[in-house]
Protein backbone atom coordinates (compact mmCIF):
# COMPACT_ATOMS: atom_id res chain seq x y z
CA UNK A 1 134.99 77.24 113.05
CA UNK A 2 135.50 81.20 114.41
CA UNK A 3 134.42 82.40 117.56
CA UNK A 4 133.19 80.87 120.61
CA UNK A 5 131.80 83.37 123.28
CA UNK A 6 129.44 81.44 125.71
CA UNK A 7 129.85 80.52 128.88
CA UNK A 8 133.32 79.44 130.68
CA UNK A 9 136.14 79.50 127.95
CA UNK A 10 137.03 75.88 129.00
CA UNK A 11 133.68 75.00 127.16
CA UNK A 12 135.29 76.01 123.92
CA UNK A 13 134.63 72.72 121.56
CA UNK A 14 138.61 72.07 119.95
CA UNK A 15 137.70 73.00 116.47
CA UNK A 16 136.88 76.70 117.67
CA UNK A 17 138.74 80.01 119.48
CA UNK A 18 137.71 81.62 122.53
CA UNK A 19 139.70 84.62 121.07
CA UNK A 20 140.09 85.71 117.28
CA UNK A 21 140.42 88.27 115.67
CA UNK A 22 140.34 89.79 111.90
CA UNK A 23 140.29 86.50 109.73
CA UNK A 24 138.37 85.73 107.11
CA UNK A 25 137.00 82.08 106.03
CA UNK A 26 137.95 80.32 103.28
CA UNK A 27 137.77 76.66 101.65
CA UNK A 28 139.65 74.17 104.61
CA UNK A 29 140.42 77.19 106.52
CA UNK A 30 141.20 80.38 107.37
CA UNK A 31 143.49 83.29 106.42
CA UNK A 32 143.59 87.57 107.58
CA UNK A 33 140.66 89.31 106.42
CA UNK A 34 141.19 91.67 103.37
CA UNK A 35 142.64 95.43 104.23
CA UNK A 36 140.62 98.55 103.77
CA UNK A 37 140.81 101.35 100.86
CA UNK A 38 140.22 104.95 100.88
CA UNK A 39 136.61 105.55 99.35
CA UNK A 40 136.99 107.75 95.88
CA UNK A 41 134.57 110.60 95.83
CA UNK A 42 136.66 113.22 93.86
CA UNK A 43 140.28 113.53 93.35
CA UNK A 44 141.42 112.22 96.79
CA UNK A 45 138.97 114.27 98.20
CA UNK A 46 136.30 112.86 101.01
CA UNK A 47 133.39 113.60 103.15
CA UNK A 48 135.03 114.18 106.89
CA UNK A 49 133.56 112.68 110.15
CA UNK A 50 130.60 110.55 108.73
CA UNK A 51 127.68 109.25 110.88
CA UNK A 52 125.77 107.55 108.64
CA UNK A 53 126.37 105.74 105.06
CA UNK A 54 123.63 103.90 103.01
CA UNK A 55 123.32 102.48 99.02
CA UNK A 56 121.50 104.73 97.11
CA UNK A 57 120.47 102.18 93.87
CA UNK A 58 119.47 104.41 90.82
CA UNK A 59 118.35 103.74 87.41
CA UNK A 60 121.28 102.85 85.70
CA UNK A 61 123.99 103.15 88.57
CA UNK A 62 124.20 103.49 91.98
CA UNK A 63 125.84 105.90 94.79
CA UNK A 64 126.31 106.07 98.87
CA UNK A 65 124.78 108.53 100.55
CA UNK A 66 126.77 109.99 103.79
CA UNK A 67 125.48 111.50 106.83
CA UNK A 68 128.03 113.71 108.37
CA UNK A 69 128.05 114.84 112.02
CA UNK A 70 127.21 118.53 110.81
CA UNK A 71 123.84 117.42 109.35
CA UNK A 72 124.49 117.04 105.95
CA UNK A 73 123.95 114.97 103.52
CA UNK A 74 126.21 114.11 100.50
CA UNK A 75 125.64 112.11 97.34
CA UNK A 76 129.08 110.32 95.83
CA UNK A 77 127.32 110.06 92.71
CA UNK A 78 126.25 113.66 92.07
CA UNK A 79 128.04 115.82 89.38
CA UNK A 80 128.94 118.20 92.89
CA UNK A 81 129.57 115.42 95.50
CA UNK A 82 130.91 117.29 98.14
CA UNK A 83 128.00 120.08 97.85
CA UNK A 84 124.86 118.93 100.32
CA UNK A 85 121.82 117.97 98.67
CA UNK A 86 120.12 118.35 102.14
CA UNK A 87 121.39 120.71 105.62
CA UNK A 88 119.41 120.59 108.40
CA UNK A 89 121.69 121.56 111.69
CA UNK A 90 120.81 119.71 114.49
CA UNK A 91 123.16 118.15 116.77
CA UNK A 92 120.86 115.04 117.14
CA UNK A 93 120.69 114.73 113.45
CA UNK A 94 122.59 111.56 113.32
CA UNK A 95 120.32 108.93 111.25
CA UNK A 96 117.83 108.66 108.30
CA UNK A 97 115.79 106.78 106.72
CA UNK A 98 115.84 105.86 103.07
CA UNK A 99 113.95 104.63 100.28
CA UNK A 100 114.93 104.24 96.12
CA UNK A 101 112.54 104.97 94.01
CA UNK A 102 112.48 105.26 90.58
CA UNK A 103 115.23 106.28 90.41
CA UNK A 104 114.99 109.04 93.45
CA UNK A 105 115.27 109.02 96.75
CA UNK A 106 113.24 109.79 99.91
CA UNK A 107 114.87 110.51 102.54
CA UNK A 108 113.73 110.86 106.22
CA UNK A 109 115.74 112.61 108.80
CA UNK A 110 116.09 111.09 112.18
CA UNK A 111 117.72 110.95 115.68
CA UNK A 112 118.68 107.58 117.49
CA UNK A 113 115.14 107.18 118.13
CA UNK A 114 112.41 108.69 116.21
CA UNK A 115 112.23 111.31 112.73
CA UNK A 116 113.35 114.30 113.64
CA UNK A 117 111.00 117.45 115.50
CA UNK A 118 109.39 119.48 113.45
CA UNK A 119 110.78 117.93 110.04
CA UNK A 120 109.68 116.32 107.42
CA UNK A 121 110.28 113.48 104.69
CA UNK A 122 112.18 114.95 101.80
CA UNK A 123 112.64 113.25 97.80
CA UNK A 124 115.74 113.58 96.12
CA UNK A 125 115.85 113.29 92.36
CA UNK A 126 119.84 111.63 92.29
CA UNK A 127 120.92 114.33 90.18
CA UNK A 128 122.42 116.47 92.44
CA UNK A 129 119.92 119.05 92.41
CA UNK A 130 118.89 119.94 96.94
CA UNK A 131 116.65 117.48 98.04
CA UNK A 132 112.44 119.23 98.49
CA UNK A 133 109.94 118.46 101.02
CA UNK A 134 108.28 115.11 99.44
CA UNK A 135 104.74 116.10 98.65
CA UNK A 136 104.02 119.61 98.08
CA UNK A 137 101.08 122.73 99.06
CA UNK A 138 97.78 122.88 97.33
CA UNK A 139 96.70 126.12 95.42
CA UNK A 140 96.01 128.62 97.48
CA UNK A 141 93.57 132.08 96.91
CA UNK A 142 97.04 133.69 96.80
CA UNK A 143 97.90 131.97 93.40
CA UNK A 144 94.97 132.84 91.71
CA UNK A 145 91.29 133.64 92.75
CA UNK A 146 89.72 130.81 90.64
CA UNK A 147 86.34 131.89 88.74
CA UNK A 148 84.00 130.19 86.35
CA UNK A 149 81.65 131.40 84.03
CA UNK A 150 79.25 130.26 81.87
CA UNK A 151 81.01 130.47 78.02
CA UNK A 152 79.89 132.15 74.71
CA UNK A 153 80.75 128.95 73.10
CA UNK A 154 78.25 126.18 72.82
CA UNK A 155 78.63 123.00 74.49
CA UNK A 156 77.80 120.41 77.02
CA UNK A 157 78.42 120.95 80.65
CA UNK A 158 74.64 120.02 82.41
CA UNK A 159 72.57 122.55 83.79
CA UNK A 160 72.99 123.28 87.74
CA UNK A 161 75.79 124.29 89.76
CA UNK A 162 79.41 123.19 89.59
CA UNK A 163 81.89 123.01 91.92
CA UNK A 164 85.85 123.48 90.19
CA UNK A 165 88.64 123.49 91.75
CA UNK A 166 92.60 123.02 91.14
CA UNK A 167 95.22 120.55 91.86
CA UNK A 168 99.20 120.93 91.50
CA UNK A 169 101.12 117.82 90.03
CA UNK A 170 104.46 117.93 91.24
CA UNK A 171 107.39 116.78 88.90
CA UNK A 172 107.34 113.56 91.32
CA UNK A 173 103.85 112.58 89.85
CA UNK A 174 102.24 114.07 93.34
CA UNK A 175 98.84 114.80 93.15
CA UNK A 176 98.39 117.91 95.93
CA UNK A 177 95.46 118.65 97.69
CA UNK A 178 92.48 120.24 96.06
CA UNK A 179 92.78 124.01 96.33
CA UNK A 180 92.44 127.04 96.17
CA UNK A 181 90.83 127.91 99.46
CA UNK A 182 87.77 129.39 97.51
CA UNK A 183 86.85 127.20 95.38
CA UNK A 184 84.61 128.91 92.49
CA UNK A 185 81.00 128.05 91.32
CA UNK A 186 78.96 128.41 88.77
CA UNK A 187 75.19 127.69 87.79
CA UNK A 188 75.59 126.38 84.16
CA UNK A 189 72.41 126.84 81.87
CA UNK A 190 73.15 123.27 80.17
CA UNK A 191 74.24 124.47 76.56
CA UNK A 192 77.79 126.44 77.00
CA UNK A 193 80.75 125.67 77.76
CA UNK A 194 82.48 126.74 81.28
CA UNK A 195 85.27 129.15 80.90
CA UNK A 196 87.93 129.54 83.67
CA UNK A 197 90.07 132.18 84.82
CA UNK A 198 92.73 133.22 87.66
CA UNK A 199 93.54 129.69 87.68
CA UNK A 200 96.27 129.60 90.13
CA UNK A 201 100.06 129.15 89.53
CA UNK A 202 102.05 127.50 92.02
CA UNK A 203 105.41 129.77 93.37
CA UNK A 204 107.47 126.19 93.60
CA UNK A 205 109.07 125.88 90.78
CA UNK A 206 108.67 121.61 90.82
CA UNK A 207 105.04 121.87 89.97
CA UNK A 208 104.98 121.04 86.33
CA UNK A 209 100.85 120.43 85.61
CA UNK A 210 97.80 121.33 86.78
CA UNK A 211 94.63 119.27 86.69
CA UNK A 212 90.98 121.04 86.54
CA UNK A 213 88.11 119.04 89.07
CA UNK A 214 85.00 119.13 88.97
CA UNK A 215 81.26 118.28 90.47
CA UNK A 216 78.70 116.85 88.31
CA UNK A 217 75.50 119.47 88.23
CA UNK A 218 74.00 119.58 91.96
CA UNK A 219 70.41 121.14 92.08
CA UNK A 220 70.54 124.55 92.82
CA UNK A 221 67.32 123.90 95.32
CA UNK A 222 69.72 121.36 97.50
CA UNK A 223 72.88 123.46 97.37
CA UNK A 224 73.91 123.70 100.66
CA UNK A 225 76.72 125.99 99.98
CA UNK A 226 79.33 123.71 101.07
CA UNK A 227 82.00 123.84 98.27
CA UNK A 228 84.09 120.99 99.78
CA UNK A 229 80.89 118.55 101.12
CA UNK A 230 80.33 117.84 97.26
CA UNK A 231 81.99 114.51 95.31
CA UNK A 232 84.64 116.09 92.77
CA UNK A 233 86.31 114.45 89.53
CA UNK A 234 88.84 115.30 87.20
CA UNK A 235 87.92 116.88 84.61
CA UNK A 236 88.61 115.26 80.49
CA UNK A 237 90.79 117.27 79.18
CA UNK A 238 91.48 119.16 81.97
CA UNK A 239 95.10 118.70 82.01
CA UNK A 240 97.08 122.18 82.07
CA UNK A 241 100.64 120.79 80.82
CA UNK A 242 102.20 124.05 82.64
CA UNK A 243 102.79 126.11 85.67
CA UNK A 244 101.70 129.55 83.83
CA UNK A 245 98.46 129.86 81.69
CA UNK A 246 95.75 131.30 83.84
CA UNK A 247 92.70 130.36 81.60
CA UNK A 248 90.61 127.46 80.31
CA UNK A 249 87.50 126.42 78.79
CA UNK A 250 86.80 122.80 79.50
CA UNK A 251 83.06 120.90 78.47
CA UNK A 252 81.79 117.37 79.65
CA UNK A 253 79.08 115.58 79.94
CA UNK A 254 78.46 114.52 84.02
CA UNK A 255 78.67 110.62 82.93
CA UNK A 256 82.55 111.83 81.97
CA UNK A 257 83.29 112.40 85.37
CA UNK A 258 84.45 109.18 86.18
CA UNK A 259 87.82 109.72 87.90
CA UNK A 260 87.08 111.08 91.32
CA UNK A 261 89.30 113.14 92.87
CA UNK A 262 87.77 113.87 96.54
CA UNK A 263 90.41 111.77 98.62
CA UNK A 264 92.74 114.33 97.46
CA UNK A 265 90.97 116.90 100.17
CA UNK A 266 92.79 115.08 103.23
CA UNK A 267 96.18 114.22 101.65
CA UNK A 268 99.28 115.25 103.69
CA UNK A 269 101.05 118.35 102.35
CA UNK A 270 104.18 117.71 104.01
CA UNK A 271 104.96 113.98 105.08
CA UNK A 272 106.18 114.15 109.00
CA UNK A 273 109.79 112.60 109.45
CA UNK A 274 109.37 109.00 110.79
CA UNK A 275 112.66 107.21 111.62
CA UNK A 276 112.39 103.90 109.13
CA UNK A 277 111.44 104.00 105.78
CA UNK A 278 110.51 101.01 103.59
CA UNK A 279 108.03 99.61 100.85
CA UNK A 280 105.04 97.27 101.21
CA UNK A 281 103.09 96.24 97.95
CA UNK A 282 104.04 99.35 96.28
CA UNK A 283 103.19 101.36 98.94
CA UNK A 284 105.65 104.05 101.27
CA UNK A 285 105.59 102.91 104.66
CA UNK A 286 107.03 105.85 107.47
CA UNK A 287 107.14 104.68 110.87
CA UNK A 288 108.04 106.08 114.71
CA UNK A 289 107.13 110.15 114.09
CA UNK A 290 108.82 112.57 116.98
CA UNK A 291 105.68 113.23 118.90
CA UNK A 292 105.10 110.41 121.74
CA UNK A 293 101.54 109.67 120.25
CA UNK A 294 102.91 108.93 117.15
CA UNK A 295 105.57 106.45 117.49
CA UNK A 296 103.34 103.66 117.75
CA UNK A 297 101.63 104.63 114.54
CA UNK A 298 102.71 103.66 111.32
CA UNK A 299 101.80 105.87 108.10
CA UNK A 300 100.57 104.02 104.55
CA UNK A 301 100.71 105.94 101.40
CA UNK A 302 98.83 105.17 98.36
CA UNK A 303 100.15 102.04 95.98
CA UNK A 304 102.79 103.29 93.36
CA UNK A 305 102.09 107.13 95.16
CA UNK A 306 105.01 107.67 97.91
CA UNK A 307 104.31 110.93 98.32
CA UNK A 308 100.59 110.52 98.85
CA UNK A 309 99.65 109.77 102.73
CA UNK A 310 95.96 110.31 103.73
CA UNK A 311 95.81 112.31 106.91
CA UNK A 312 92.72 110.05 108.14
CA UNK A 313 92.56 106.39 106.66
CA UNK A 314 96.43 105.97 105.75
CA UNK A 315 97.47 105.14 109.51
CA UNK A 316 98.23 102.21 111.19
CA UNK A 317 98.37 102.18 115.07
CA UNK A 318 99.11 100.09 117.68
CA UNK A 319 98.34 100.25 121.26
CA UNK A 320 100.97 102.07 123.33
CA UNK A 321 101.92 100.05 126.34
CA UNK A 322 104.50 102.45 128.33
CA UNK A 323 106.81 104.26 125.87
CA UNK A 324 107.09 101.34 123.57
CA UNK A 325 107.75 102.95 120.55
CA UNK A 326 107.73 101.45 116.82
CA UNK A 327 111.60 100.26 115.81
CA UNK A 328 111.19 98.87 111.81
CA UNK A 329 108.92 97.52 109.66
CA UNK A 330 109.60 95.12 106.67
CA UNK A 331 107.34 93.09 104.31
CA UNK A 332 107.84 89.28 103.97
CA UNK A 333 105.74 86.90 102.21
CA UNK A 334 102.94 89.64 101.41
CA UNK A 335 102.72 90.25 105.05
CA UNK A 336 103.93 93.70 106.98
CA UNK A 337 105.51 93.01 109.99
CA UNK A 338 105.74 95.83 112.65
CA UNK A 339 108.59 95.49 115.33
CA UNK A 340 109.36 97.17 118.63
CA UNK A 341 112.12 96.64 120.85
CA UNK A 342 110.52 93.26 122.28
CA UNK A 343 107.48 92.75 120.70
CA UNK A 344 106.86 91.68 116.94
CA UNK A 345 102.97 92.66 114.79
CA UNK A 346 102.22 91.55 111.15
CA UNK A 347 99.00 93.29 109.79
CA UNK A 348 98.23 92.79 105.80
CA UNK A 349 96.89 94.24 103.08
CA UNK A 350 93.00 93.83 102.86
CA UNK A 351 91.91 95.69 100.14
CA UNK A 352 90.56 98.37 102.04
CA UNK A 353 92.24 101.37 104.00
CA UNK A 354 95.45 100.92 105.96
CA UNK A 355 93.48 102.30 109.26
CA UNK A 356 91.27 98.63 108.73
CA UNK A 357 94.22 96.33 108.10
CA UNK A 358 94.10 93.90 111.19
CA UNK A 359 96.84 93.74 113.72
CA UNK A 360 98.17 90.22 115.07
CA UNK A 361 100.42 89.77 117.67
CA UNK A 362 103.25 87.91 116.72
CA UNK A 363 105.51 87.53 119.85
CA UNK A 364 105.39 89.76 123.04
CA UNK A 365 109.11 89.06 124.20
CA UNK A 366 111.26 89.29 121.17
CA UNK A 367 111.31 92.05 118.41
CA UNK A 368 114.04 93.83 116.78
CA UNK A 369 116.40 96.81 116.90
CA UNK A 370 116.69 100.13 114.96
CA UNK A 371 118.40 99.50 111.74
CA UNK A 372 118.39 95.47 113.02
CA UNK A 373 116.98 93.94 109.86
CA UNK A 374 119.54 92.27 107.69
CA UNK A 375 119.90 94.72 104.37
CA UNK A 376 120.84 92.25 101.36
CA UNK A 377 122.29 94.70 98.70
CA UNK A 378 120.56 97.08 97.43
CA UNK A 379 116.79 94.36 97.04
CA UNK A 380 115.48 95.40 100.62
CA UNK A 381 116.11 93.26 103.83
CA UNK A 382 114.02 90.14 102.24
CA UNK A 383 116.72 87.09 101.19
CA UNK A 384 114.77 84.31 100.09
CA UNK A 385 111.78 83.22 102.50
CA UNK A 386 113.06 84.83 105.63
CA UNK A 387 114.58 87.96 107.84
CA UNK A 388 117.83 87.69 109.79
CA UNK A 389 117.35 90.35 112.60
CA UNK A 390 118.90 91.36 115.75
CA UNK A 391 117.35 92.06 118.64
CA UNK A 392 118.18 92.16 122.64
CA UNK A 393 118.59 88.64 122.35
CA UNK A 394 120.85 87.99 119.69
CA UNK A 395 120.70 87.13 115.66
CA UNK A 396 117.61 85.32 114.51
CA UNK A 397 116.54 83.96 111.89
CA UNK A 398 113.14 84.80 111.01
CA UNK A 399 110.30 83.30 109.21
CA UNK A 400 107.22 84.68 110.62
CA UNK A 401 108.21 83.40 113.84
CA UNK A 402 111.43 83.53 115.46
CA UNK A 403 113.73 80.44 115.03
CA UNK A 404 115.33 78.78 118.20
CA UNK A 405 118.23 78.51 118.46
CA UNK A 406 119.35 81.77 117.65
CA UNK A 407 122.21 82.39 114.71
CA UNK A 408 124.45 83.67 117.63
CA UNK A 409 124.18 81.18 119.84
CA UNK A 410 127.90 80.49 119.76
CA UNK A 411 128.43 83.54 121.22
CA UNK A 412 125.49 84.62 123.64
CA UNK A 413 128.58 86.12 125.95
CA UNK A 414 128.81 88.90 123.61
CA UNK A 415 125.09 90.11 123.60
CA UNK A 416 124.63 89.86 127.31
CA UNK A 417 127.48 92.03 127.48
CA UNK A 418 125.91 94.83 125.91
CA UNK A 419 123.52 97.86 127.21
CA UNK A 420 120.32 98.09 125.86
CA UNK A 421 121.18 101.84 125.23
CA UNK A 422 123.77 100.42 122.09
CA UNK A 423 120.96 98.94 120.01
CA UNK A 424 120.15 102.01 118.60
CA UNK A 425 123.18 102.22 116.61
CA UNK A 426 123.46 98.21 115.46
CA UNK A 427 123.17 97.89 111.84
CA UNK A 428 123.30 94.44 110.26
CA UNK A 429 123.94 93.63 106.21
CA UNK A 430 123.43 90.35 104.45
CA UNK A 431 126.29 89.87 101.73
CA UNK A 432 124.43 86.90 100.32
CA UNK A 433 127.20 86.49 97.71
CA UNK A 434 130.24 86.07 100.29
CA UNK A 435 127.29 84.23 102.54
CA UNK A 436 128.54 86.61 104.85
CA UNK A 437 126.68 88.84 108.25
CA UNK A 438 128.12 92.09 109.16
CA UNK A 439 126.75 94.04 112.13
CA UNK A 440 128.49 96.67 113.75
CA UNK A 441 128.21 97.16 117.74
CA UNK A 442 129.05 99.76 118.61
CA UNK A 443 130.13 99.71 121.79
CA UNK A 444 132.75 97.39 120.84
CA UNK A 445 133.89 99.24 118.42
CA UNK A 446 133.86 96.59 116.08
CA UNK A 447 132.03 94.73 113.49
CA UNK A 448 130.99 91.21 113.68
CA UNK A 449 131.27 88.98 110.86
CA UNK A 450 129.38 86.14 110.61
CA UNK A 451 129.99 83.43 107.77
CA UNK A 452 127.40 80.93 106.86
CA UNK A 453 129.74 79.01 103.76
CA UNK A 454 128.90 76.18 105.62
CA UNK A 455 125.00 77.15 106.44
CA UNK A 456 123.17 78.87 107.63
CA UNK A 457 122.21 77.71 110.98
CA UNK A 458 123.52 78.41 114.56
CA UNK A 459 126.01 75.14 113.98
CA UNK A 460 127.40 76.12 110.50
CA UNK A 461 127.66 79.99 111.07
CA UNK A 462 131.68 80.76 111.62
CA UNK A 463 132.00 84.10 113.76
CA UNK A 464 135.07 86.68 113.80
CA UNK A 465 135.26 90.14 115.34
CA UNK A 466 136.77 93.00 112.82
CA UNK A 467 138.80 95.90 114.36
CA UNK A 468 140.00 98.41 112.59
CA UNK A 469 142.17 102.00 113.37
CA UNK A 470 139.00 103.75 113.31
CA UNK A 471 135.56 104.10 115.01
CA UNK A 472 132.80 102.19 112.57
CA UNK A 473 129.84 104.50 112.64
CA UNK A 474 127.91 103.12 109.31
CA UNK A 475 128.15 100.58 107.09
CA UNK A 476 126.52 99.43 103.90
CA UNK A 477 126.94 96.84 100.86
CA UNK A 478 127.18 97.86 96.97
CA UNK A 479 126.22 96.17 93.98
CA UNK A 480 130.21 95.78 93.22
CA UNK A 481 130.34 93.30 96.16
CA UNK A 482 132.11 96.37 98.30
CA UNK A 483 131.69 96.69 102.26
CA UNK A 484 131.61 100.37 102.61
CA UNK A 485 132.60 101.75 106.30
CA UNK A 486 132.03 104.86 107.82
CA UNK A 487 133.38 106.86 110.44
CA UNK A 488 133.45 110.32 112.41
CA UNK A 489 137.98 109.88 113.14
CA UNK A 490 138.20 108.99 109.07
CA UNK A 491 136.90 107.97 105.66
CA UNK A 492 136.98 104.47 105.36
């Protein structure tokens, strides 16, 4: 029955070992765990000294991504796998979160505690191609000095004065802010058409569209001037399907304005780097920024829009006892719970803005770890109607409250033996088709393998303690049923 690590050894029960080492369970027993393989990137070749490793699950395939201890990132699956697709030098670079989506990824660079200073989230289209800022810059007067004018031709655009401006769509789908800084007017007589010119083009190369907005006709005796204090809409047929013509005639009716485009004037430009990624009901959640105001805030993009974060109503915050600082979020059972070290929040969706979802407190003394929810493939951390986390106190099962008593009961010993500093680097994975738990701690230098064959409750679980001839830094789980191990001394 594995491992038994609590109290005096002579309390060992007879059908378990106060010492094991590298087994592996089977039916009626037990036999040496399975060796280790050389990860093929290309032709015997691999990515040296590497921090970090994580699934990346695309379309029709998947890939790892590896963190190496110069600040790079590599993708195994890229048609140049040992080329970066993102550099950022920083000795404290050493962690990131991540996020599939549709096929890309966003990536968030991080230290053991928080996104990285001054950086940002980045998306990564899994084709090799460097890895952009996520989001992207409006127009600005420097693209193009947007005009309008009333038309020759005949048409239907109301009489009083509209407000147009621009907005960039990104080859993401991201809608930028609504630029340029001037945004032009013009006092239509109710009968023509509104021609446009200097419509700005965007010097990135991923915007791929443009979009044309618009105000319905505002009475030229109650204009105050205020080209941005005015409700704008997208205009029909307003779609530029490039990054180079410079002029348009568009005509509507106001009552076609219907799509209104006005939250667009506070959405993010850049997404700040926040230390855990994940998804909640379609939407990107980015929590624990650098700054020490921000790591008890969490930020919510827009459903199905990753990229798109308002700057005022997409914020979640909690109050900030000491330096308590956000560790992970996850969803389970439609709910978003928000952990710290020691203290656990769930807050849901309410139809409204995240900055009105409400905020319960869960538990006060127990939370979880960075990286300390159980990852089952490549499906999120959610395995049927529960979490398996770890935390200060040990492994937990967890159903929207903790469950008593713990998974690693059998072998408290081993938790109390380690510093609070060495949760930073725990990672745990759920193999749910091996029933198995790995979780690496680190200052063991081992990984922990937990096997629940039998069930999975503190009696049933079977524990045994992996070593191997290198350090484990990483770890992560593939579709192919393949633990993948990382390490700084070798590739593993």
């Amino acid at each position: 029955m594995g491992l038994w690590r609590r109290s005096d050894p002579d309390s060992c029960p007879n059908d378990h070992s106060p010492d094991c080492n590298n087994i592996q369970f089977i039916q009626g027993g037990f036999e040496t765990r399975n060796g280790r393989n050389i990860y093929p990137i290309t032709a015997g070749t691999g990515v040296p000294n590497v921090l970090m490793v994580k699934n990346f699950p695309k379309i029709h395939n998947e890939s790892l991504l590896l963190l190496d201890d110069s600040g790079n990132i590599y993708d195994t699956g890229s048609p140049t796998p040992l080329t970066p697709i993102l550099s950022i030098p920083s000795p404290i670079f050493v962690d990131f979160g991540l996020v599939p989506f549709q096929g890309r990824a966003y990536i968030s660079p991080a230290d053991d505690k928080h996104g990285l200073d001054a950086e940002f989230v980045y998306v990564y289209l899994g084709d090799g191609t460097p890895a952009r800022k996520a989001a992207g810059i409006p127009p600005v007067d420097a693209d193009g000095a947007l005009t309008a004018a009333n038309s020759a031709t005949a048409g239907n655009v109301e009489s009083g004065i509209h407000i147009f401006g621009v907005v960039y769509e990104t080859d993401t789908g991201f809608l930028t802010q609504i630029g340029p800084d001037t945004l032009a007017t013009v006092t239509a007589d109710g009968t023509h058409k509104v021609d446009l010119s200097n419509i700005p083009v965007s010097p990135n190369s991923y915007v791929t569209k443009r979009h044309i907005v618009a105000s319905r006709a505002i009475d030229p005796t109650t204009y105050t001037g205020d080209t941005r204090g005015y409700e704008l809409f997208f205009v029909p047929d307003g779609v530029i399907e490039d990054n180079t013509t410079t002029t348009l005639t568009v005509n509507f009716f106001d009552v076609e304005l219907l799509e209104d485009a006005t939250h667009l004037l506070d959405i993010l430009s850049e997404i700040p780097a926040g230390k855990h990624l994940t998804m909640y009901r379609s939407r990107l959640i980015n929590s624990t920024q650098s700054s020490e105001e921000d790591q008890s805030n969490v930020l919510v993009s827009f459903p199905g829009e990753p990229e798109a974060f308002d700057a005022v109503t997409g914020i979640i915050q909690l109050a900030t006892p000491g330096n308590a600082r956000i560790t992970t979020c996850q969803e389970l059972r439609d709910v978003l719970y928000i952990f710290r070290d020691a203290e656990t929040f769930a807050t849901q969706d309410n139809g409204d803005d995240p900055s009105s979802w409400p905020i319960t407190t869960v538990d006060q003394g127990l939370g979880c770890s960075v990286n300390g929810i159980a990852v089952s493939l490549d499906v999120g951390a959610i395995n049927v109607d529960y979490l398996i986390l770890v935390n200060f106190s040990g492994v937990f099962l967890f159903n929207g409250t903790f469950a008593f008593p713990e998974l690693s009961w059998k072998i408290a010993d081993i938790f109390q033996e380690l510093e609070f500093v060495d949760f930073r680097n725990v990672e745990i994975y759920n193999d749910t088709i091996l029933k198995r738990l790995y979780i690496i701690l680190p200052d063991q230098q081992v990984l922990l393998l937990g096997d629940y064959q039998l069930g999975l409750n503190p009696d049933k679980l079977r524990w045994c303690p992996w070593t191997f001839d290198v350090e484990v830094t990483s770890m992560c789980l593939t579709n192919f049923n393949q633990l993948i191990i990382a390490s700084t001394q070798a590739i593993a």
